[in-house]
N, C-alpha and C. Protein backbone atom coordinates (compact mmCIF):
# COMPACT_ATOMS: atom_id res chain seq x y z
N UNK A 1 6.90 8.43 -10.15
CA UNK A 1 5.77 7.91 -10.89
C UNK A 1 6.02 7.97 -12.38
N UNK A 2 6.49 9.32 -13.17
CA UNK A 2 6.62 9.30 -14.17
C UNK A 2 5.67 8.79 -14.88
N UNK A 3 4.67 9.44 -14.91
CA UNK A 3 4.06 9.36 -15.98
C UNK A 3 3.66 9.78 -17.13
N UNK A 4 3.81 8.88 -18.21
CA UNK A 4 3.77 9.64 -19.74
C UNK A 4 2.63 10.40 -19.97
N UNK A 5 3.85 11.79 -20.92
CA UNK A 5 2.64 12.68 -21.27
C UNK A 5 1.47 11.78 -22.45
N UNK A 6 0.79 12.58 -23.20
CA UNK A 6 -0.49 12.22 -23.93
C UNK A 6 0.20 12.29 -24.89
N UNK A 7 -0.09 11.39 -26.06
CA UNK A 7 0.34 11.72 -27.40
C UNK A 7 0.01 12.89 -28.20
N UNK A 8 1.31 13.37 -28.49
CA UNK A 8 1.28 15.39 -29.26
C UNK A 8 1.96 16.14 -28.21
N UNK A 9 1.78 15.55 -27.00
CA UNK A 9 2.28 16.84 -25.68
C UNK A 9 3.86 16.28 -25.75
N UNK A 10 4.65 17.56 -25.69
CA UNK A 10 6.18 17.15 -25.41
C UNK A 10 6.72 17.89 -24.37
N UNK A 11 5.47 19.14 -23.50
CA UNK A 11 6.16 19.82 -22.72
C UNK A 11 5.63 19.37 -21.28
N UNK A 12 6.52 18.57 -20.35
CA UNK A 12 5.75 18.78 -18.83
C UNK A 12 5.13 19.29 -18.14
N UNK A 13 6.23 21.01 -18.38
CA UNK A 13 5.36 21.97 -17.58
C UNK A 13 4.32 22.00 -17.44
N UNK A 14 3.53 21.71 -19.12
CA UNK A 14 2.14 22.29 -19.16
C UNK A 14 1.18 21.20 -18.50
N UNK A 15 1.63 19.65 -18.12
CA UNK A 15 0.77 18.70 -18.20
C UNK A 15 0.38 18.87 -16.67
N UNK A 16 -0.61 18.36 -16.53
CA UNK A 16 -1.69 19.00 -15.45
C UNK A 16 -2.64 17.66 -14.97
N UNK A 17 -1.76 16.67 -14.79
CA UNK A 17 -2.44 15.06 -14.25
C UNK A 17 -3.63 15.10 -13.44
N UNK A 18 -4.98 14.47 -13.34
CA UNK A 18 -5.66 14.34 -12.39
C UNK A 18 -5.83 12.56 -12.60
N UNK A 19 -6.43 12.12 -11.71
CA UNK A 19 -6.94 10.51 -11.64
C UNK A 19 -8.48 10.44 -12.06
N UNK A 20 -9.01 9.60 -13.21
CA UNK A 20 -10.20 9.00 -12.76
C UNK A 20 -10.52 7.84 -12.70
N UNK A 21 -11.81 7.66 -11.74
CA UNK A 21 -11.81 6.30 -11.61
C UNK A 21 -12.96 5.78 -11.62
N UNK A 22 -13.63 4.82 -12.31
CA UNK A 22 -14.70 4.95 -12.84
C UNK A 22 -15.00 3.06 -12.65
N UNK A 23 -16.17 3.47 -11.79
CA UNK A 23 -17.17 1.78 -11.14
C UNK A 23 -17.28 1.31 -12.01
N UNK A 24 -17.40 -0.09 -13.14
CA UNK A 24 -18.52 -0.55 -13.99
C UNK A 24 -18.94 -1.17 -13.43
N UNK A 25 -20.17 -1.69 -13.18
CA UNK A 25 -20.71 -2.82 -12.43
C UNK A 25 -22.26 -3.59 -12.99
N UNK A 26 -22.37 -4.71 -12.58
CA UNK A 26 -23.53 -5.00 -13.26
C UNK A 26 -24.24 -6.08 -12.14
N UNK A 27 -25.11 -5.32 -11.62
CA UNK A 27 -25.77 -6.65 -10.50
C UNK A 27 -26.52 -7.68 -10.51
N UNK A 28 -26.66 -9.02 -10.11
CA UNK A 28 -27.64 -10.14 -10.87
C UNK A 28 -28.97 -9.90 -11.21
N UNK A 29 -29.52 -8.13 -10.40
CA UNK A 29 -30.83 -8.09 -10.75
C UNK A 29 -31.37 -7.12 -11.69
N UNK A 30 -29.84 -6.89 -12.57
CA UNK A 30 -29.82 -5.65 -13.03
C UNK A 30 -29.37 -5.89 -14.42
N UNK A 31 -29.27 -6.66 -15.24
CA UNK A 31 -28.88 -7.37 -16.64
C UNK A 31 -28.81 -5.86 -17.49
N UNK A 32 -27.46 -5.22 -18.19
CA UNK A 32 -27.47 -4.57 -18.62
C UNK A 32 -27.64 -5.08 -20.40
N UNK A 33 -28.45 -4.52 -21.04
CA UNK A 33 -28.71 -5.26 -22.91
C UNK A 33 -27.75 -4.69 -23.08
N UNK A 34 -26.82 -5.77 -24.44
CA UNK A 34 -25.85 -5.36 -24.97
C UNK A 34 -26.46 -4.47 -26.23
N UNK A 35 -26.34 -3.33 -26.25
CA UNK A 35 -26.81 -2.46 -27.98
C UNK A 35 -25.63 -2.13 -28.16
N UNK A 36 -24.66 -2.53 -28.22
CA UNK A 36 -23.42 -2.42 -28.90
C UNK A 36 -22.75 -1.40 -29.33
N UNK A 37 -23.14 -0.45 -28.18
CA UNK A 37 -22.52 1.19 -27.71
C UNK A 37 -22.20 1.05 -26.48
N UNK A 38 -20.71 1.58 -26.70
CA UNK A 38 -20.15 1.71 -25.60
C UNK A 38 -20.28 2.88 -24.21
N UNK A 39 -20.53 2.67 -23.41
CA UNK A 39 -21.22 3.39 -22.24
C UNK A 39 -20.14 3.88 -21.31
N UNK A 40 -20.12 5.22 -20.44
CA UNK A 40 -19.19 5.20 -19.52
C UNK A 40 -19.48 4.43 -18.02
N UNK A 41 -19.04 4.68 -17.10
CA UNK A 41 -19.18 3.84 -15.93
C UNK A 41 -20.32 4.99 -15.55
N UNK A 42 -21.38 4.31 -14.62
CA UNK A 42 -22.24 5.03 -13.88
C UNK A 42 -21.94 5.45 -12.91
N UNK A 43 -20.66 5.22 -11.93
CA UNK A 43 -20.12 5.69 -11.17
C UNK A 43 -18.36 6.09 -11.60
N UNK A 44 -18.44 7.29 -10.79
CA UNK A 44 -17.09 8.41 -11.68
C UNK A 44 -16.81 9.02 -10.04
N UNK A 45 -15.73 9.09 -9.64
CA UNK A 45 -14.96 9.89 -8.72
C UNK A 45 -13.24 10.39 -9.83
N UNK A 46 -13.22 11.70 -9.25
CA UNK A 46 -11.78 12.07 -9.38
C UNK A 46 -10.83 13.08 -8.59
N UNK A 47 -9.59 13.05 -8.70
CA UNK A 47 -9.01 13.24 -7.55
C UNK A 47 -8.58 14.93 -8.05
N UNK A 48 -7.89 15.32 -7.23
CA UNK A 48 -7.76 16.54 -7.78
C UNK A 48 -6.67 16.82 -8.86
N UNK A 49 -6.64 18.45 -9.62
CA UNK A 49 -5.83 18.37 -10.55
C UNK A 49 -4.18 19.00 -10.30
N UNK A 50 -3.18 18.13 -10.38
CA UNK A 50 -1.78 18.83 -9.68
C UNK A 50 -1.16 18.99 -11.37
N UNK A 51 -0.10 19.14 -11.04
CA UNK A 51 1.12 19.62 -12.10
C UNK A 51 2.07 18.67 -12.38
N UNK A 52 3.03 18.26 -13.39
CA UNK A 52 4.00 17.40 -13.64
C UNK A 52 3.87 16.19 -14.07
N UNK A 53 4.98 15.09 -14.25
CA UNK A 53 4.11 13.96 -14.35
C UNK A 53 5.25 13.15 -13.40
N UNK A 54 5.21 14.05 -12.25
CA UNK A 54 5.23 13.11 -10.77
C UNK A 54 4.26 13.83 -9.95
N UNK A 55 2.77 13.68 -10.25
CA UNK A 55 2.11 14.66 -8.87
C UNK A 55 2.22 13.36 -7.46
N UNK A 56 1.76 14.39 -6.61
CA UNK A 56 1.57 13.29 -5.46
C UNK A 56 0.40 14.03 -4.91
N UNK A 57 -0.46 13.12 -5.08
CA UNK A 57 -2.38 13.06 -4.16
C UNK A 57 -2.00 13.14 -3.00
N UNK A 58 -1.16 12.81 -1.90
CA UNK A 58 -0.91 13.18 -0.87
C UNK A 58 -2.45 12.32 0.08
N UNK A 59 -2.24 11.24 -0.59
CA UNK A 59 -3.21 9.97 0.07
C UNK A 59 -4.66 10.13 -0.12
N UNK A 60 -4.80 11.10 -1.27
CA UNK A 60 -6.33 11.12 -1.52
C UNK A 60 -6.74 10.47 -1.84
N UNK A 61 -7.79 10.45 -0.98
CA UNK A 61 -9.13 9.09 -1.37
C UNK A 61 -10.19 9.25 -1.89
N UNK A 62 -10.58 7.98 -3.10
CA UNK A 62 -11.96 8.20 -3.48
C UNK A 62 -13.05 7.07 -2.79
N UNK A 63 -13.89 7.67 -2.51
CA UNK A 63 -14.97 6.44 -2.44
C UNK A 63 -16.26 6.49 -3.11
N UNK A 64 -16.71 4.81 -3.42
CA UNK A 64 -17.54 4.71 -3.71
C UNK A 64 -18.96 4.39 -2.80
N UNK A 65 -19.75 5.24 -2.36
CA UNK A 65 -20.73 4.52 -0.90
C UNK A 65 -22.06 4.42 -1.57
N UNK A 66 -22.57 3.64 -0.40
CA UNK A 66 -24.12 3.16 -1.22
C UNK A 66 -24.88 2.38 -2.19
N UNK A 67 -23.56 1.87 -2.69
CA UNK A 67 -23.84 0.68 -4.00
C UNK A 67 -23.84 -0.99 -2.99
N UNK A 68 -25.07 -1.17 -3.61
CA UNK A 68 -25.58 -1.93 -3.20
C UNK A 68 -25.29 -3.20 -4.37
N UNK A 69 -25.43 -4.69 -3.96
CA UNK A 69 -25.53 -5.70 -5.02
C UNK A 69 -24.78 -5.69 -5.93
N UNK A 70 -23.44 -5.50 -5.67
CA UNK A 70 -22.07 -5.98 -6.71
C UNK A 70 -21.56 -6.98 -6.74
N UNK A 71 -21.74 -7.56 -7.44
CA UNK A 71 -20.84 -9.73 -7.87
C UNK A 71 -19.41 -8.70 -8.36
N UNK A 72 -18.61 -8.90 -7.27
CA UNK A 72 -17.43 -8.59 -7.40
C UNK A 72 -16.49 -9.12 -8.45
N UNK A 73 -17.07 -10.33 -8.86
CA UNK A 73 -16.11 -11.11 -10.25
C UNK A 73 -16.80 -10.32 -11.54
N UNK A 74 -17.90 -9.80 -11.32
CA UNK A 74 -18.25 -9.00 -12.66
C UNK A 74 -18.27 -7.21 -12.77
N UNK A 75 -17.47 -7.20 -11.69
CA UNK A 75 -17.13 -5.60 -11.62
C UNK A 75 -16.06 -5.11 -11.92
N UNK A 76 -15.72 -3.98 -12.56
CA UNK A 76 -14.21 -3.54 -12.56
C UNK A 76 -14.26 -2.34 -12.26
N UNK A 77 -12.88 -1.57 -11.92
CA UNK A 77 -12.35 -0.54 -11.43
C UNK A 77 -11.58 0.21 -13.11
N UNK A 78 -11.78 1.27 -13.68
CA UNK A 78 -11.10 1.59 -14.82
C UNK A 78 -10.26 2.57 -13.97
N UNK A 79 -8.96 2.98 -14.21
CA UNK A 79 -8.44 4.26 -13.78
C UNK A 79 -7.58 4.52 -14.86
N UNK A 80 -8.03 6.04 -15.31
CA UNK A 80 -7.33 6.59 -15.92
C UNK A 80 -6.68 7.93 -15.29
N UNK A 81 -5.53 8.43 -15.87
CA UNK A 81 -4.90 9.56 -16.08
C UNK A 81 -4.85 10.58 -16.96
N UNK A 82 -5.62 11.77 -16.99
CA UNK A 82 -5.69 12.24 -17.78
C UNK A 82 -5.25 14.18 -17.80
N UNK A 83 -4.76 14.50 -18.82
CA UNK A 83 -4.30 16.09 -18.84
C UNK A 83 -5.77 17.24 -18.79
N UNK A 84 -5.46 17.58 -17.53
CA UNK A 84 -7.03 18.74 -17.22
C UNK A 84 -6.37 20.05 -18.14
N UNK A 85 -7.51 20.07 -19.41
CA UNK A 85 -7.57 20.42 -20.81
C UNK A 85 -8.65 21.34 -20.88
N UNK A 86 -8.40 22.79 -21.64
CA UNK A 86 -9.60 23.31 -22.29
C UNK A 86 -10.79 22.68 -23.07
N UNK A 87 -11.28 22.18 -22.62
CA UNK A 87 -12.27 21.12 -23.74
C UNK A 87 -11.58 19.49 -23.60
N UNK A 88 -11.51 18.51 -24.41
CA UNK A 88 -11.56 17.33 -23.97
C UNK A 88 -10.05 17.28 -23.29
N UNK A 89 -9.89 16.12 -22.17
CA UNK A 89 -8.84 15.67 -21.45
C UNK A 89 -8.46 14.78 -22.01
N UNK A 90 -7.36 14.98 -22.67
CA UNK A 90 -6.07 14.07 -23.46
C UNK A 90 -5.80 12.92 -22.30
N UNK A 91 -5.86 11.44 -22.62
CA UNK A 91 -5.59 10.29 -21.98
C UNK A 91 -3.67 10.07 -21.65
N UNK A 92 -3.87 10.16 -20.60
CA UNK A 92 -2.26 9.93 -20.57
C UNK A 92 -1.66 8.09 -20.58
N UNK A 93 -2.49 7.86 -19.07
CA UNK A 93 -2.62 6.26 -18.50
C UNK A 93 -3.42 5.86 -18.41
N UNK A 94 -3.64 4.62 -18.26
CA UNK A 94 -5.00 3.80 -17.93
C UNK A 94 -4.53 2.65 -17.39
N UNK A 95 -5.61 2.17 -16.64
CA UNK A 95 -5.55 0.31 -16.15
C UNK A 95 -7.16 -0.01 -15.67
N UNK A 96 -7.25 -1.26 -15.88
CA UNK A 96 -8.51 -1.76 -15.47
C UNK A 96 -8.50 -3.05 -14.75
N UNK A 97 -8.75 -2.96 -13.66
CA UNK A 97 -8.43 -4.31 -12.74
C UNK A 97 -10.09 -4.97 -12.69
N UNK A 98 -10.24 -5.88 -12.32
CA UNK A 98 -11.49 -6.66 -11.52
C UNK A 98 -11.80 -6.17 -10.50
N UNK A 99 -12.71 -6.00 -9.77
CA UNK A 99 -12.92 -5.56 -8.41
C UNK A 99 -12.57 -6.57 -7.54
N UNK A 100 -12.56 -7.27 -7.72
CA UNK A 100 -12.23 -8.58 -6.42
C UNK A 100 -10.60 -9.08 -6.62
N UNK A 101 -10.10 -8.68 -7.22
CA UNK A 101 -8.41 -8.68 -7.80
C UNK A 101 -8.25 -7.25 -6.64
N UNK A 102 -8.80 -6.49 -6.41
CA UNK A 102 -7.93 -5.42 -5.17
C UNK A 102 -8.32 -5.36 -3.85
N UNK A 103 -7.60 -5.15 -3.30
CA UNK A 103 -7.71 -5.30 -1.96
C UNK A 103 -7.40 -3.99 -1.05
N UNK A 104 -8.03 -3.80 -0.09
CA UNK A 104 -8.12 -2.38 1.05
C UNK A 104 -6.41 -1.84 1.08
N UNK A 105 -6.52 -0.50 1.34
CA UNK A 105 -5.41 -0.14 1.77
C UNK A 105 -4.24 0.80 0.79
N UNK A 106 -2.98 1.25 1.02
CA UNK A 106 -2.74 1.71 -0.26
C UNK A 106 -1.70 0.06 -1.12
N UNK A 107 -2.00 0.03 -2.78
CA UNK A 107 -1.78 -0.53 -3.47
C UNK A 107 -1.21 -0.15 -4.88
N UNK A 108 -0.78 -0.74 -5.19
CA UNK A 108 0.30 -0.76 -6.42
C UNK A 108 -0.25 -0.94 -7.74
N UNK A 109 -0.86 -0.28 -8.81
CA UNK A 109 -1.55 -0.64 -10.16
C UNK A 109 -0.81 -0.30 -10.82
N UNK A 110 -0.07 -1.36 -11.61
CA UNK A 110 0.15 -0.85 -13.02
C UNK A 110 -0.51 -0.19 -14.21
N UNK A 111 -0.04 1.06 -14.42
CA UNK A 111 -0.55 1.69 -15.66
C UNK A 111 0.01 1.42 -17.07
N UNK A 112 -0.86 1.46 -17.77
CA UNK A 112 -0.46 1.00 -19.27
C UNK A 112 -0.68 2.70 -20.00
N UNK A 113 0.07 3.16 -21.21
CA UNK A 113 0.34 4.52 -22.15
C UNK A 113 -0.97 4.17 -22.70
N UNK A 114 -1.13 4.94 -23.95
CA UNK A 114 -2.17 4.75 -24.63
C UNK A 114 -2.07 3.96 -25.85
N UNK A 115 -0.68 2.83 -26.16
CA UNK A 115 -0.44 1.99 -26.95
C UNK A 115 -0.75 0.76 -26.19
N UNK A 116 -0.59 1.00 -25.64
CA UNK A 116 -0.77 -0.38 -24.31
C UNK A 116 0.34 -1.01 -24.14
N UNK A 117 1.67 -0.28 -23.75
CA UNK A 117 2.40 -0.62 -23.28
C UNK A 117 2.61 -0.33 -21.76
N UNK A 118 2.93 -1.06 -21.03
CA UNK A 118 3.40 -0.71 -19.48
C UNK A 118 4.65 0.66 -19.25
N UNK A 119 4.05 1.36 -17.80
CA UNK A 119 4.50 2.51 -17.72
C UNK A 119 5.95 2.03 -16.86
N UNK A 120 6.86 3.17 -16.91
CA UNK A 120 8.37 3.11 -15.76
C UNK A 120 7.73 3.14 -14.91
């Protein structure tokens, strides 16, 4: 997997990867006003926290249940990677797909660093 540490971190050992993954969604009966602050997702799952920057989840799954009324062309999936930190979690990776761009099963996302370049 290799994934890059956070910018400032140069030691592996210490980096401590977990996944999050975070719903945005907006339903036709549910018009969110733009006030021009940025909001997190109302729905948040994350996976647990391993070591290195090759962990392996060992097929852990998140789900989202109970959401009702999602227009799948106006939903996205954010996933980030981030270092489980005394106080805030340093961003390692990220990607943000469409919800209707993924499909069941296990799948392949490219992650982007925090320049936004694509990961090895």
């Amino acid at each position: 997997q290799n994934i890059p540490l956070p910018p400032g971190d140069d030691d592996a050992k210490g980096f401590k990867p977990y996944v999050k993954v975070e719903l945005h969604i907006e339903g036709p009966e549910e018009h969110i006003a733009d006030d021009g602050q940025e909001r997190e997702g109302e729905y948040k799952e994350r996976t647990q926290t391993l070591r290195g920057r090759d962990p392996d989840f060992g097929g852990e799954a998140l789900k989202f249940t109970g959401i009702t009324g999602v227009v799948e062309e106006l939903a996205f999936v954010r996933f980030t990677v981030r270092d489980d930190e005394f106080g805030r979690d340093d961003l390692s990776a990220w990607a943000c797909v469409r919800l209707n761009r993924l499909r069941g099963g296990y799948r392949f996302v490219h992650l982007s660093d925090c320049e936004g370049h694509l990961t090895e």
